[in-house]
N, C-alpha and C. Protein backbone atom coordinates (compact mmCIF):
# COMPACT_ATOMS: atom_id res chain seq x y z
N UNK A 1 -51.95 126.97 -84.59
CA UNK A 1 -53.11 127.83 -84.43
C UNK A 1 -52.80 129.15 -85.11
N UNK A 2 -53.57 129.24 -85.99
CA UNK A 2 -53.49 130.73 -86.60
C UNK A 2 -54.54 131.66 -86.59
N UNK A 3 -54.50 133.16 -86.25
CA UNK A 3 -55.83 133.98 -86.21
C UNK A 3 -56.03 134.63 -87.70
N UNK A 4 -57.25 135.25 -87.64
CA UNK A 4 -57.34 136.07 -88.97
C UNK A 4 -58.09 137.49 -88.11
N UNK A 5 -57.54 138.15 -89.00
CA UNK A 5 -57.85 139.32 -88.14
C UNK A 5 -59.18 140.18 -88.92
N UNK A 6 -59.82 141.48 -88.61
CA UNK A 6 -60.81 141.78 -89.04
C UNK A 6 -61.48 141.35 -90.43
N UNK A 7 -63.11 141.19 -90.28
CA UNK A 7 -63.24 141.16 -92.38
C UNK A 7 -63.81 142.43 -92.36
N UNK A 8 -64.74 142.91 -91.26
CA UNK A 8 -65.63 144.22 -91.04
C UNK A 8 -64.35 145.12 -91.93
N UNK A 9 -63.12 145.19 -91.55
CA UNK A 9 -62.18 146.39 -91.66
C UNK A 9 -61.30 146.10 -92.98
N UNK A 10 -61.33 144.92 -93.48
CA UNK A 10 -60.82 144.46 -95.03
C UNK A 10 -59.57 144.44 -93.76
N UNK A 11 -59.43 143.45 -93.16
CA UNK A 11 -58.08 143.05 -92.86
C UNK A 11 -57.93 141.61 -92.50
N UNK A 12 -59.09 140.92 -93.23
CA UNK A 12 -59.03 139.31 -92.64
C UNK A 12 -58.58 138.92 -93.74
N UNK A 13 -56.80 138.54 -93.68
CA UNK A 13 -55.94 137.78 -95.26
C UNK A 13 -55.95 136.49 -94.93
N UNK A 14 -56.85 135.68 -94.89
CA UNK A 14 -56.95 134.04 -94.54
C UNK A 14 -55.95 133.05 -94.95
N UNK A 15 -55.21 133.82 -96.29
CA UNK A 15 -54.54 133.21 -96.93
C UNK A 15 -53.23 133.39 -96.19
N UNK A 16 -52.83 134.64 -96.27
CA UNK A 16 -51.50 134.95 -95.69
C UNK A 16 -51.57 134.65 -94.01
N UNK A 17 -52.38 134.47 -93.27
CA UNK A 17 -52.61 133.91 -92.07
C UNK A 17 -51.74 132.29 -92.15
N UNK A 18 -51.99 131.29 -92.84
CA UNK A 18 -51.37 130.20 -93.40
C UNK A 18 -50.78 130.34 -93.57
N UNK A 19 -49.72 130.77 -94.27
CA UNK A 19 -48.02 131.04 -94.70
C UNK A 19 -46.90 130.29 -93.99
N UNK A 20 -47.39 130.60 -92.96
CA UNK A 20 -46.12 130.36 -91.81
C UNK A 20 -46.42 128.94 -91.02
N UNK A 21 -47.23 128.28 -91.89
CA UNK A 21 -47.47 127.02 -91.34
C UNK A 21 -47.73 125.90 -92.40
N UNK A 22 -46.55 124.87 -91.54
CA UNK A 22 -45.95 123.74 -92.81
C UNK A 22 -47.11 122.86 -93.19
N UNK A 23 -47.29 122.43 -94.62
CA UNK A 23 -48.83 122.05 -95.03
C UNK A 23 -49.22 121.12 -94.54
N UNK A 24 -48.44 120.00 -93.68
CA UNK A 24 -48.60 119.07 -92.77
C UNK A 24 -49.04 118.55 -91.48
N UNK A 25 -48.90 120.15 -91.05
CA UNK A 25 -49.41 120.43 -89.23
C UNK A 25 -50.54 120.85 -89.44
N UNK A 26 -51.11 120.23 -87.95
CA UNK A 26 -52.14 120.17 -87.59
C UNK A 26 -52.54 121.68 -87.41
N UNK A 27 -53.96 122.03 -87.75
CA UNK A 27 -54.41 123.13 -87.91
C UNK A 27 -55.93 123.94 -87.00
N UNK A 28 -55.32 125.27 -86.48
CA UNK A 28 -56.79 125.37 -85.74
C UNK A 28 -56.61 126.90 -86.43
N UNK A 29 -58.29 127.14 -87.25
CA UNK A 29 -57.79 128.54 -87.53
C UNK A 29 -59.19 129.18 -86.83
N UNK A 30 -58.48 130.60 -85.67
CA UNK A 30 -59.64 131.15 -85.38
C UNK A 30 -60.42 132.62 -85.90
N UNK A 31 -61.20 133.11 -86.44
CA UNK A 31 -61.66 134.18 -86.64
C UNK A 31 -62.94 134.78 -86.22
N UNK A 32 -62.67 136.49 -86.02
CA UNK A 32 -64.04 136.66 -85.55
C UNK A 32 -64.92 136.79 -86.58
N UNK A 33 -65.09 136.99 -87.81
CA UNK A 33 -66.46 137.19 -88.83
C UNK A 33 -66.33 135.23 -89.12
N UNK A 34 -67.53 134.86 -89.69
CA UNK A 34 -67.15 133.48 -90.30
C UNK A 34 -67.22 133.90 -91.55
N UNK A 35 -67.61 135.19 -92.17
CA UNK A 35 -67.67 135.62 -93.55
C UNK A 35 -65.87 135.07 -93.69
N UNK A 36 -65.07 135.21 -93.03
CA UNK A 36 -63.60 135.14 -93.27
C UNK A 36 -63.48 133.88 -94.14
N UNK A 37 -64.10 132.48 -93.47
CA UNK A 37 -63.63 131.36 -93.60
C UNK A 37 -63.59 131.62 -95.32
N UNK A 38 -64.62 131.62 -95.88
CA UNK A 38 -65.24 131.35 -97.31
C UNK A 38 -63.71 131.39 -98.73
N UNK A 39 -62.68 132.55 -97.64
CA UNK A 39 -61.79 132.78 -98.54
C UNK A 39 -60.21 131.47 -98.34
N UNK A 40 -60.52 130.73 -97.01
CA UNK A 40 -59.53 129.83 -96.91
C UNK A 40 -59.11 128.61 -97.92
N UNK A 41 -58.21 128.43 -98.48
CA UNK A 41 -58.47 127.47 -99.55
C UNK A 41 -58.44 126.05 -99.27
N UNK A 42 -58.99 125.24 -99.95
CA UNK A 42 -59.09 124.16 -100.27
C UNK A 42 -58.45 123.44 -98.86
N UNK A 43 -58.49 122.25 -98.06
CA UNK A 43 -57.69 121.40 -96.90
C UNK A 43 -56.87 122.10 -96.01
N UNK A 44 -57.60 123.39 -95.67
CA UNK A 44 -55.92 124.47 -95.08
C UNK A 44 -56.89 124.81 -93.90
N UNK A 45 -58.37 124.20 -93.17
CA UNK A 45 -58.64 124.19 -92.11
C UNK A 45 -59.53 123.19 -91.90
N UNK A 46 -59.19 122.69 -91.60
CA UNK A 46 -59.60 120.90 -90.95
C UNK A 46 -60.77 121.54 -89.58
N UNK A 47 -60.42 122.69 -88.89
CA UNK A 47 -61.07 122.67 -87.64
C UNK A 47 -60.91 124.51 -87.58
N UNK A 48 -62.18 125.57 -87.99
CA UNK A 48 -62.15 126.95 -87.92
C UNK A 48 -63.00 127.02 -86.96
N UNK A 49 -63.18 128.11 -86.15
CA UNK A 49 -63.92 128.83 -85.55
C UNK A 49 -63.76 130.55 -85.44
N UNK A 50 -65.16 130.31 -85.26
CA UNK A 50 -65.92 132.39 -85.35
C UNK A 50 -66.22 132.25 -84.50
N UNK A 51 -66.63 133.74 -84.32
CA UNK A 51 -67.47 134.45 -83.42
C UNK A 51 -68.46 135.33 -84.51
N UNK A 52 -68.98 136.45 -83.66
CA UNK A 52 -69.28 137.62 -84.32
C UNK A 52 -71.21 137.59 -84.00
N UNK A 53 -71.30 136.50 -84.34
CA UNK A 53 -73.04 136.94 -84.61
C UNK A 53 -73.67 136.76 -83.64
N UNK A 54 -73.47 136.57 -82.43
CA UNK A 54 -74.18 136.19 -81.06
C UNK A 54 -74.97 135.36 -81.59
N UNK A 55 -75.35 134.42 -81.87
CA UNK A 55 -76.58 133.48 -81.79
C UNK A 55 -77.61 134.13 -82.81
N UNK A 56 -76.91 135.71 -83.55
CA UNK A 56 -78.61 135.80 -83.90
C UNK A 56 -78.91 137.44 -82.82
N UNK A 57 -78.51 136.80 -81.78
CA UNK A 57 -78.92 137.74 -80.45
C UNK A 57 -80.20 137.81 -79.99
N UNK A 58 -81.52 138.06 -80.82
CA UNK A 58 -82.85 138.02 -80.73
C UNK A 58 -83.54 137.51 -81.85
N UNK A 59 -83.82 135.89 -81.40
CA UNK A 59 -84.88 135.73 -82.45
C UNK A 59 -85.89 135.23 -81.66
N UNK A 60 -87.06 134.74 -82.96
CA UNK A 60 -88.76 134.93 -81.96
C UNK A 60 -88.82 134.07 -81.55
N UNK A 61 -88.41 132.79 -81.70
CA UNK A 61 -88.54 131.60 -80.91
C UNK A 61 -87.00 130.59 -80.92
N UNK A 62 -87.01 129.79 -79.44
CA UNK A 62 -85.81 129.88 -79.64
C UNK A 62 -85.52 128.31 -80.23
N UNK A 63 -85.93 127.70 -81.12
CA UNK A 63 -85.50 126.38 -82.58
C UNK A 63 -85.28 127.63 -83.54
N UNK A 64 -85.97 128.88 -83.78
CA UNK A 64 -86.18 129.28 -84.87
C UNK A 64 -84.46 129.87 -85.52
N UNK A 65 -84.23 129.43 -86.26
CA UNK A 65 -82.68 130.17 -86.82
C UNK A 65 -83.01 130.96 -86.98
N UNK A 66 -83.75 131.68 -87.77
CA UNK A 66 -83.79 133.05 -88.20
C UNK A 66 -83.03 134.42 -87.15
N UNK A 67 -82.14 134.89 -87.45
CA UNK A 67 -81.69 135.78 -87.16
C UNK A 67 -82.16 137.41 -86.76
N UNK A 68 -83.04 137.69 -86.53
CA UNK A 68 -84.08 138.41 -86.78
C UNK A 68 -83.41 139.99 -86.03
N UNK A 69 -82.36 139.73 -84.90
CA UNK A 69 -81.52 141.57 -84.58
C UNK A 69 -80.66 141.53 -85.86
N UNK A 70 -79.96 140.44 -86.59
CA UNK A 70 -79.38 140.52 -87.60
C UNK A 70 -80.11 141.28 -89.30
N UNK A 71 -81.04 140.60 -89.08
CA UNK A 71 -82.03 141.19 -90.16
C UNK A 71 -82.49 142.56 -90.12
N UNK A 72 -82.50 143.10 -89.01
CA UNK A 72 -82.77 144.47 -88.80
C UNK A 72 -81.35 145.70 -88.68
N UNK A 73 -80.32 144.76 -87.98
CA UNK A 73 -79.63 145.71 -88.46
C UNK A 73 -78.16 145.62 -89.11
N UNK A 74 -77.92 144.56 -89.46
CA UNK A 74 -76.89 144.30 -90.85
C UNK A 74 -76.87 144.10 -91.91
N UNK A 75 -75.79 144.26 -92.84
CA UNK A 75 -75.81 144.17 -93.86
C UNK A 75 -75.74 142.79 -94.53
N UNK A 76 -76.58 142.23 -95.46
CA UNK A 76 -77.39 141.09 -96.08
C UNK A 76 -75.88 140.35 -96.22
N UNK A 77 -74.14 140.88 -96.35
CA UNK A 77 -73.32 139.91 -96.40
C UNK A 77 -73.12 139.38 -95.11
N UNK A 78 -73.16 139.78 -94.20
CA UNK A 78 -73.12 139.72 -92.91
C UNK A 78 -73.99 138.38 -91.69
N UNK A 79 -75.24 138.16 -93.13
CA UNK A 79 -75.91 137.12 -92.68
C UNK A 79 -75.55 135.69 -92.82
N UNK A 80 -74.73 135.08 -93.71
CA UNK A 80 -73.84 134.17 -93.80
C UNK A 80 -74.33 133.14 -92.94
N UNK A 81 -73.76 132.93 -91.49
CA UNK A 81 -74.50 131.91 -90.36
C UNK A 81 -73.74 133.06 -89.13
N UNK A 82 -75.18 132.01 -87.91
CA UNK A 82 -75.12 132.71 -87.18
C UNK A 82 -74.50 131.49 -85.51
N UNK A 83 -74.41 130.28 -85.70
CA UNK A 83 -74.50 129.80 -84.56
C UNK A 83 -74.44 128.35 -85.23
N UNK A 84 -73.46 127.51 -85.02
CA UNK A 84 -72.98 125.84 -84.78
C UNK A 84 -72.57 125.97 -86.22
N UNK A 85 -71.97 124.53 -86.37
CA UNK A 85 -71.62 124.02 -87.30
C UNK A 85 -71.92 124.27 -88.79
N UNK A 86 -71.21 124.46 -89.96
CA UNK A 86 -71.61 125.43 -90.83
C UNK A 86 -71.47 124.50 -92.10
N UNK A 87 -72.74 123.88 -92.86
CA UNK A 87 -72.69 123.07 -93.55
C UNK A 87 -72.35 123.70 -95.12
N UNK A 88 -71.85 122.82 -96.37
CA UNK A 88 -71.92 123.64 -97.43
C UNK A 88 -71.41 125.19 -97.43
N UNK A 89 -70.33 125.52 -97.17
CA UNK A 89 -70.07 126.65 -96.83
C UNK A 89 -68.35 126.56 -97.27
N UNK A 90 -67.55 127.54 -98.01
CA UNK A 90 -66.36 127.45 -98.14
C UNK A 90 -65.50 126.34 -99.13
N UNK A 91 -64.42 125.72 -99.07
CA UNK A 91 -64.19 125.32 -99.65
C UNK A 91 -63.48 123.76 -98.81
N UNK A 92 -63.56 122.47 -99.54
CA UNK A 92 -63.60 121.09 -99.36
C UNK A 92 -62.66 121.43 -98.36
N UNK A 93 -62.72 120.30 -97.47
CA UNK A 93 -61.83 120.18 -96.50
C UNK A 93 -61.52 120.71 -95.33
N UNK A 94 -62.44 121.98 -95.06
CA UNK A 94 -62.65 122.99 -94.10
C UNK A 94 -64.06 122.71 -93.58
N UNK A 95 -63.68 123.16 -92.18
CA UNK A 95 -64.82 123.23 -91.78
C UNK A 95 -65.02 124.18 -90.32
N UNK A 96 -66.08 124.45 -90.49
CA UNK A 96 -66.49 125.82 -89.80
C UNK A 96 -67.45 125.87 -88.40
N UNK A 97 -67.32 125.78 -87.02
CA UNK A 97 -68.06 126.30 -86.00
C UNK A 97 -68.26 127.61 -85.60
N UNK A 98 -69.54 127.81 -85.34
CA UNK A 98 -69.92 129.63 -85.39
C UNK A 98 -70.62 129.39 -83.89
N UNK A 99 -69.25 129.99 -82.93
CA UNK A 99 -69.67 130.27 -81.73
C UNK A 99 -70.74 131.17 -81.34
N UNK A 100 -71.78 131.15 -80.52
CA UNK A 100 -72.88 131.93 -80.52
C UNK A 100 -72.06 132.92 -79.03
N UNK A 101 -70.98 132.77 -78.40
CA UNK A 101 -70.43 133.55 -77.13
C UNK A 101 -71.10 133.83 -76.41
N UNK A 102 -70.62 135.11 -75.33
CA UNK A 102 -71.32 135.13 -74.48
C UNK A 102 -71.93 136.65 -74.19
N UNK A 103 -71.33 137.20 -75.42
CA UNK A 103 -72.22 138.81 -75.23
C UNK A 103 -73.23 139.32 -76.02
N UNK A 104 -73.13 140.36 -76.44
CA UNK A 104 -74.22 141.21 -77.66
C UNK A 104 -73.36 142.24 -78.48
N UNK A 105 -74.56 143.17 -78.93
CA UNK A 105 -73.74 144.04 -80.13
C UNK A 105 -75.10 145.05 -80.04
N UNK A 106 -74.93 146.51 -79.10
CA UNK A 106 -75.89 147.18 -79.81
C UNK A 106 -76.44 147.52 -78.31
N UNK A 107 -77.36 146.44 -78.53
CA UNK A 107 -78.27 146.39 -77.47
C UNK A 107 -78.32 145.43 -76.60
N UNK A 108 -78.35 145.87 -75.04
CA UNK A 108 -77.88 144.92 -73.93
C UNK A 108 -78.63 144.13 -73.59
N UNK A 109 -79.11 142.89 -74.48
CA UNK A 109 -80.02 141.77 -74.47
C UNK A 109 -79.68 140.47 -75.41
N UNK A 110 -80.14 139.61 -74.83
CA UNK A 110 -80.29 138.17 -75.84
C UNK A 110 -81.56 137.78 -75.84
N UNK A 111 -82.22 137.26 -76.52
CA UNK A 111 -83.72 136.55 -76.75
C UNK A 111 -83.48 135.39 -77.38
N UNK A 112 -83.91 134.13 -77.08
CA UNK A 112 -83.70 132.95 -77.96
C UNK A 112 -82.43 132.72 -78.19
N UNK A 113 -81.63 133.37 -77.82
CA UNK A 113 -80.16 132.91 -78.54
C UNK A 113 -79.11 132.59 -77.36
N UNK A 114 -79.32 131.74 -76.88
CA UNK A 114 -78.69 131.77 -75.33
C UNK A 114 -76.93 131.62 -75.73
N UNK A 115 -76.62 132.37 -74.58
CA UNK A 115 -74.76 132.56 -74.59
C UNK A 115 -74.11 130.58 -74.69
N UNK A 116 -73.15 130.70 -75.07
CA UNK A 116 -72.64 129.59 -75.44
C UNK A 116 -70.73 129.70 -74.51
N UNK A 117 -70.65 128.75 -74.43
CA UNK A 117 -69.25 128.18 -74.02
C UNK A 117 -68.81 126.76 -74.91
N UNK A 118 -67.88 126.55 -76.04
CA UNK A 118 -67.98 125.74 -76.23
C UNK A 118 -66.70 124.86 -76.02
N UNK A 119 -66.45 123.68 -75.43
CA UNK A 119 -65.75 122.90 -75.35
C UNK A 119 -65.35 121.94 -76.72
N UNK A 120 -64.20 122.07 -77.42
CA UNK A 120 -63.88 121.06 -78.20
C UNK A 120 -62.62 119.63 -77.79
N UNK A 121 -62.62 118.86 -78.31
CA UNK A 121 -61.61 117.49 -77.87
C UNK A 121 -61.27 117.47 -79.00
N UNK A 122 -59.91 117.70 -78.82
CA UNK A 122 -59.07 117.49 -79.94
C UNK A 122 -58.34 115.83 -80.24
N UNK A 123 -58.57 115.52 -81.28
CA UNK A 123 -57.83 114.24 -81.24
C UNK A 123 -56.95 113.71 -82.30
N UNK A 124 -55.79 113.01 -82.33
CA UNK A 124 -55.09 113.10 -83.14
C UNK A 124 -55.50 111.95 -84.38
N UNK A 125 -55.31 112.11 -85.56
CA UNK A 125 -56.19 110.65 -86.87
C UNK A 125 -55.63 109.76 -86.93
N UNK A 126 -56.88 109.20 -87.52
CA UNK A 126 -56.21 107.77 -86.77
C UNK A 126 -55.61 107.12 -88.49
């Protein structure tokens, strides 16, 4: 298990996070932006997870993805994804869950974007 640490602060090195882990072992990499993942290379996360975007936090209906506290007050790199599984995104072999958690950012509310707990089962290949 390896973390990556801020991207907000230019301190998420995705790469150098990996270093210290033999190219063979099994891999869980966690970060809080998912902007992070995009820079992991090629088969070097089988299983990532984020945080960061609450769900979105407030959107108008709750199927609707649209991000809509995001749209108002971040910056357009920032919109990336906001909540589950992250298709087309990064590079082969990786793959990305975007925890929606259980708080906010700003303002002390959620709309449509309900808090999340997520349970994963890990299993070894067959």
């Amino acid at each position: 298990m390896v973390g990556i640490d801020s991207h907000k602060a230019k301190e998420d090195k995705p790469k150098k996070a990996l270093t210290e882990l033999p190219e063979a072992a099994p891999r869980l990499v966690m970060m809080h932006n998912p902007n992070s993942f995009e820079a992991l290379p090629a088969n070097t996360a089988p299983l990532a997870v984020a945080g960061h975007t609450h769900g979105g936090q407030i959107r108008l209906l709750p199927f609707d993805l649209t991000p809509v506290w995001f749209l108002l007050t971040y910056d357009e790199e920032d919109l990336v994804h906001v909540a589950g599984w992250v298709e087309d995104f990064g590079q082969s072999g990786n793959r990305l869950y975007v925890n929606r958690g259980i708080g906010f950012s700003k303002v002390p509310m959620r709309i449509n974007a309900r808090p999340e707990l997520t349970l994963f089962t890990l299993k070894t290949a067959n």
